[in-house]
N, C-alpha and C. Protein backbone atom coordinates (compact mmCIF):
# COMPACT_ATOMS: atom_id res chain seq x y z
N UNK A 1 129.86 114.04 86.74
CA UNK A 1 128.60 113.43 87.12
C UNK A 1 128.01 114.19 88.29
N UNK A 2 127.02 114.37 88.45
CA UNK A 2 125.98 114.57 89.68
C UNK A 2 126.27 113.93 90.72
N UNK A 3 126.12 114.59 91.88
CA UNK A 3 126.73 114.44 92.87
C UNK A 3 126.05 113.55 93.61
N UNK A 4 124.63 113.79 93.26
CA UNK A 4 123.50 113.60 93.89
C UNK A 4 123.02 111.98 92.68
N UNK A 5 123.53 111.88 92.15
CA UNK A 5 122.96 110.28 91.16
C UNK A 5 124.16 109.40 92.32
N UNK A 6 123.45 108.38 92.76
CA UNK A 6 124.59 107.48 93.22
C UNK A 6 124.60 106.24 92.65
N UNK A 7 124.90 105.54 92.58
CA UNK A 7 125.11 104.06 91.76
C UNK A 7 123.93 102.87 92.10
N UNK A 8 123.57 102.28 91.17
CA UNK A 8 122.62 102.02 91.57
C UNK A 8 122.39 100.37 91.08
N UNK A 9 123.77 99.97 90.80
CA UNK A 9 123.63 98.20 90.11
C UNK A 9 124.44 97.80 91.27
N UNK A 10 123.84 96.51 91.40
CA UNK A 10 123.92 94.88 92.16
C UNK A 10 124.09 95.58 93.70
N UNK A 11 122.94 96.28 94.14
CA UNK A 11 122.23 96.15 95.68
C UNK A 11 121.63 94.95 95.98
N UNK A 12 121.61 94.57 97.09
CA UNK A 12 120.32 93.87 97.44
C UNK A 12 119.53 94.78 98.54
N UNK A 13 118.19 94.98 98.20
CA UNK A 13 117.32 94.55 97.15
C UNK A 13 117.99 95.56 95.90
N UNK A 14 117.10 95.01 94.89
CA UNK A 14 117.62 95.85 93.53
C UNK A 14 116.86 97.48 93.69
N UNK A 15 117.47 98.17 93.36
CA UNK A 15 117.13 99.35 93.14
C UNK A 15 115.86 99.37 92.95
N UNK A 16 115.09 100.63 93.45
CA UNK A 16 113.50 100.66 93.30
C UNK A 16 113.15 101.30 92.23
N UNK A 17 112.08 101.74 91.40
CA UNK A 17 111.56 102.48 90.66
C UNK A 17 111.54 103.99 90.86
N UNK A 18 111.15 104.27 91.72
CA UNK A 18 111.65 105.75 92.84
C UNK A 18 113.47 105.84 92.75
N UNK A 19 114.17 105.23 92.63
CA UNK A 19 115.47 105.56 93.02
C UNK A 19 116.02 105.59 91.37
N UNK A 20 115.24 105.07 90.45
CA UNK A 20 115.96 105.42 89.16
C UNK A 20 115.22 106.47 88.32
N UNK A 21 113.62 107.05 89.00
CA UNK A 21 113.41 107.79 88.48
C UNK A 21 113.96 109.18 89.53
N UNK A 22 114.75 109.42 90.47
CA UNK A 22 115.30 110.06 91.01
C UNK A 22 116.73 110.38 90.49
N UNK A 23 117.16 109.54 89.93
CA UNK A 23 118.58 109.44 89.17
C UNK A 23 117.91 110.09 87.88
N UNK A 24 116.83 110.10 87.69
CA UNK A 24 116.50 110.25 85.76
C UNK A 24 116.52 111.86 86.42
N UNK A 25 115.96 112.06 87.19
CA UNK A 25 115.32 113.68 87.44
C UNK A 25 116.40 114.52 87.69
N UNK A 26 117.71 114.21 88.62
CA UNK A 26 119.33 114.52 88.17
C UNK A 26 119.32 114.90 87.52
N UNK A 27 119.66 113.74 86.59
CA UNK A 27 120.35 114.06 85.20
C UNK A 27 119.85 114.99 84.51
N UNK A 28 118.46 114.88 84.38
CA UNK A 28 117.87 115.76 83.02
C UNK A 28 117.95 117.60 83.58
N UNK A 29 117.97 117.86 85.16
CA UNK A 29 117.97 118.93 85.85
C UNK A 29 119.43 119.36 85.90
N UNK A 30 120.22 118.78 85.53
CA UNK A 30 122.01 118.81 85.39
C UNK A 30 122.44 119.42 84.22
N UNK A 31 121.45 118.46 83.19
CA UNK A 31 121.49 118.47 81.85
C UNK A 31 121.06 120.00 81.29
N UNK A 32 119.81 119.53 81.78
CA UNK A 32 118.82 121.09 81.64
C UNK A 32 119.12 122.46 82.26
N UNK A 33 120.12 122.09 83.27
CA UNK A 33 120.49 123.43 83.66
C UNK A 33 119.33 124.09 84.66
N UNK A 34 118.43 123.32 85.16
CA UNK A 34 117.36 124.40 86.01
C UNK A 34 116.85 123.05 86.96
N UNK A 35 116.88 123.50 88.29
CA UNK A 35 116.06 122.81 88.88
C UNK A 35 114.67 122.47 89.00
N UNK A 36 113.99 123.57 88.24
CA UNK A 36 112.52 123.39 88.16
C UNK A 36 112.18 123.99 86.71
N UNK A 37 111.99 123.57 86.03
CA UNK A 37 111.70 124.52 84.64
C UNK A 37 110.20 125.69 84.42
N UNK A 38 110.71 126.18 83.29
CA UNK A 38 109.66 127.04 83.12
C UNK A 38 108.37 125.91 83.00
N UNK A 39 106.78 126.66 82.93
CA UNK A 39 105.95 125.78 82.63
C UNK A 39 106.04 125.74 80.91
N UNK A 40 106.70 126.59 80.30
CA UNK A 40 106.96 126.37 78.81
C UNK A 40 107.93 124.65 78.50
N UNK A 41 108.72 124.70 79.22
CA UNK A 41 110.03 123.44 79.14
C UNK A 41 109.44 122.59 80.01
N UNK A 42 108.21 122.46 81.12
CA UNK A 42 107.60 121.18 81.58
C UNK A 42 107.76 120.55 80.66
N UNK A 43 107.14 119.93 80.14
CA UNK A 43 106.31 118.34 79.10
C UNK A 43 107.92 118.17 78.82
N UNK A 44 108.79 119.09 78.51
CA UNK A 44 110.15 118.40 77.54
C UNK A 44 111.23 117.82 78.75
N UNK A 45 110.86 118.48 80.20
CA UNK A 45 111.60 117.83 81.53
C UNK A 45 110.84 116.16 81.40
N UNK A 46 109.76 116.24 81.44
CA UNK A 46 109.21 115.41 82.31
C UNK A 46 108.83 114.14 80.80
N UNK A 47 109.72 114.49 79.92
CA UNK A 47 109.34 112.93 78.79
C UNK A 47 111.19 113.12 78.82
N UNK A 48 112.02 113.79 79.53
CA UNK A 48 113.25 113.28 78.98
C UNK A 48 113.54 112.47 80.14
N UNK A 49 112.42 112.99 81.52
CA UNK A 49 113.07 112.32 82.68
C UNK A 49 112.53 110.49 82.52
N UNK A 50 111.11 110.84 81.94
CA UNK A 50 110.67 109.26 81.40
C UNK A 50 111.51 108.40 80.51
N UNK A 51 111.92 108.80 79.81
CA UNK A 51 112.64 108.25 78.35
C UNK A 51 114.43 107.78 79.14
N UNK A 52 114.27 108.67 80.22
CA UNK A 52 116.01 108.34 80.66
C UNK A 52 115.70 107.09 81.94
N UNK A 53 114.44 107.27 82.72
CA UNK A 53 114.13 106.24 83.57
C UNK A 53 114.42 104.96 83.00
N UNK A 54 113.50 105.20 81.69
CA UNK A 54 113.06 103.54 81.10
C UNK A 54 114.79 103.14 80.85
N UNK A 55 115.72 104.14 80.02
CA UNK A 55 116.97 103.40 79.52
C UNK A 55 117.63 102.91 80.60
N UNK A 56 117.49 103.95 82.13
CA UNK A 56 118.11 103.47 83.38
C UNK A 56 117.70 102.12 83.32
N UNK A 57 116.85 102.11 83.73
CA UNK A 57 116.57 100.65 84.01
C UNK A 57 116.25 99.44 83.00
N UNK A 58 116.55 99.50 82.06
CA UNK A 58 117.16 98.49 80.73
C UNK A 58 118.09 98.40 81.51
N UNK A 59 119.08 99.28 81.48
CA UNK A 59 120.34 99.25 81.68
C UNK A 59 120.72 98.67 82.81
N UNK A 60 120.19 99.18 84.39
CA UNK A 60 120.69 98.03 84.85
C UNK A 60 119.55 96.38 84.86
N UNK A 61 118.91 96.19 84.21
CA UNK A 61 118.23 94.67 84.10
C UNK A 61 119.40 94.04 83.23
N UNK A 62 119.98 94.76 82.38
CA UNK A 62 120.92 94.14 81.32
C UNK A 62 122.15 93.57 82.12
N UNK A 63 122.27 94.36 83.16
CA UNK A 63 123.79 93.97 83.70
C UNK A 63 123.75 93.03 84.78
N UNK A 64 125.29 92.19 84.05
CA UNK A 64 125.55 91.35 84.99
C UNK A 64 126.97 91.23 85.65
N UNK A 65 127.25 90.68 86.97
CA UNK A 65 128.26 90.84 87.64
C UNK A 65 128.37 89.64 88.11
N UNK A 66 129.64 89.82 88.81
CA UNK A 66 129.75 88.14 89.53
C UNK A 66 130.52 88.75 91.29
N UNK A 67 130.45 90.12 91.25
CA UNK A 67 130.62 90.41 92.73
C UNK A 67 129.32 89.93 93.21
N UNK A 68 129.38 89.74 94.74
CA UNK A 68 128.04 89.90 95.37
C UNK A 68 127.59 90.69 96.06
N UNK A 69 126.48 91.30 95.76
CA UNK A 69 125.35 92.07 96.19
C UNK A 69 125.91 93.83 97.20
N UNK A 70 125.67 94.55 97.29
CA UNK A 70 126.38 95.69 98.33
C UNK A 70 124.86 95.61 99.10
N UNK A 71 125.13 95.75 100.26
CA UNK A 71 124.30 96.13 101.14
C UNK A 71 124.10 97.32 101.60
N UNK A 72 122.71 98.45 101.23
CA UNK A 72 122.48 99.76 101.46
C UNK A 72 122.92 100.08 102.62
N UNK A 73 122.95 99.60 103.81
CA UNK A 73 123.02 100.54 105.05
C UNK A 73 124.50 100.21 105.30
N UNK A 74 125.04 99.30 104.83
CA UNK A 74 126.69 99.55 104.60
C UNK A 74 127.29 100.61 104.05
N UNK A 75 126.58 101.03 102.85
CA UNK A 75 127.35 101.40 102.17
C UNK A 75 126.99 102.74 102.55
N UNK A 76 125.91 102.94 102.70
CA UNK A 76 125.85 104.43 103.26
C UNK A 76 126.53 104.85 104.90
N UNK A 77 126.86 103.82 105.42
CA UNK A 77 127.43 104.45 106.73
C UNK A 77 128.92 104.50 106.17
N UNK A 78 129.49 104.14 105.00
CA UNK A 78 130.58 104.32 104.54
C UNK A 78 130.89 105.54 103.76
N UNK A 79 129.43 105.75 103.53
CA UNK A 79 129.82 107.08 102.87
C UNK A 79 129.42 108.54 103.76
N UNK A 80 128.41 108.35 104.75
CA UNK A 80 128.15 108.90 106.14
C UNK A 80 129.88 109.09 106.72
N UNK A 81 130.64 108.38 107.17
CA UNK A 81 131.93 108.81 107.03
C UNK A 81 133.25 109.11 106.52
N UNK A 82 132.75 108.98 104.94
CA UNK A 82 133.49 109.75 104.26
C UNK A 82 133.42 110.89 104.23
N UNK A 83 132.13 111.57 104.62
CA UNK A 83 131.60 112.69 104.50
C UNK A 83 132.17 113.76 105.82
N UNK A 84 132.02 112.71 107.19
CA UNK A 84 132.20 113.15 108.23
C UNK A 84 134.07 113.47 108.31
N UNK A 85 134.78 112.18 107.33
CA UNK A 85 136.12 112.99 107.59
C UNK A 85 136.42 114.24 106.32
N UNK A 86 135.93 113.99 105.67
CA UNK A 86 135.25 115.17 104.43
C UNK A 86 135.37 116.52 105.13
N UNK A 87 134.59 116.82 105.80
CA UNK A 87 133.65 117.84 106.48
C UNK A 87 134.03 118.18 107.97
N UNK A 88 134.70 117.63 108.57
CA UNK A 88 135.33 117.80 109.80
C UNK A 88 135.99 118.96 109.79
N UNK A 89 135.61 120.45 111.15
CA UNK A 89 136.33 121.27 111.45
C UNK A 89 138.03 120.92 111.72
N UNK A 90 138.33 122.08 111.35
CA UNK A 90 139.75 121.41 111.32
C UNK A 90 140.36 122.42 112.66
């Protein structure tokens, strides 16, 4: 998986529209192999990144859990130091 897609079911608040079409643009640039495509392969980036948004987000409206909720700025200062013992001169 992409390093850069991070998870994106049962936040509070729920994931934004921006954050799953950011996950769609990943994938299809992972997929696709190019970070920016030719202007020949535009239109075929930019309806796979649409077509993968919309299933993202079926997908998570569909899901249900019975944990409760992760809180963003938790979870990123958790991963802010995973990173930091990650990455630490040794």
């Amino acid at each position: 998986m992409c390093r850069n897609i991070r998870p994106l079911n049962n936040f509070a608040p729920p994931a934004t529209r921006s954050e799953v079409q950011a996950a769609a643009l990943q994938y299809v640039r992972k997929v696709g192999g190019a970070s920016k495509p030719s202007q020949a392969n535009e239109q075929a980036y930019a309806t796979a990144v649409a077509a993968i948004a919309a299933a993202t987000q079926d997908l998570l409206d569909s899901l249900v859990t019975s944990a409760p909720p992760k809180d963003r700025d938790e979870e990123a200062a958790k991963a802010r130091a995973r990173a930091a013992k990650r990455y630490a001169s040794a």
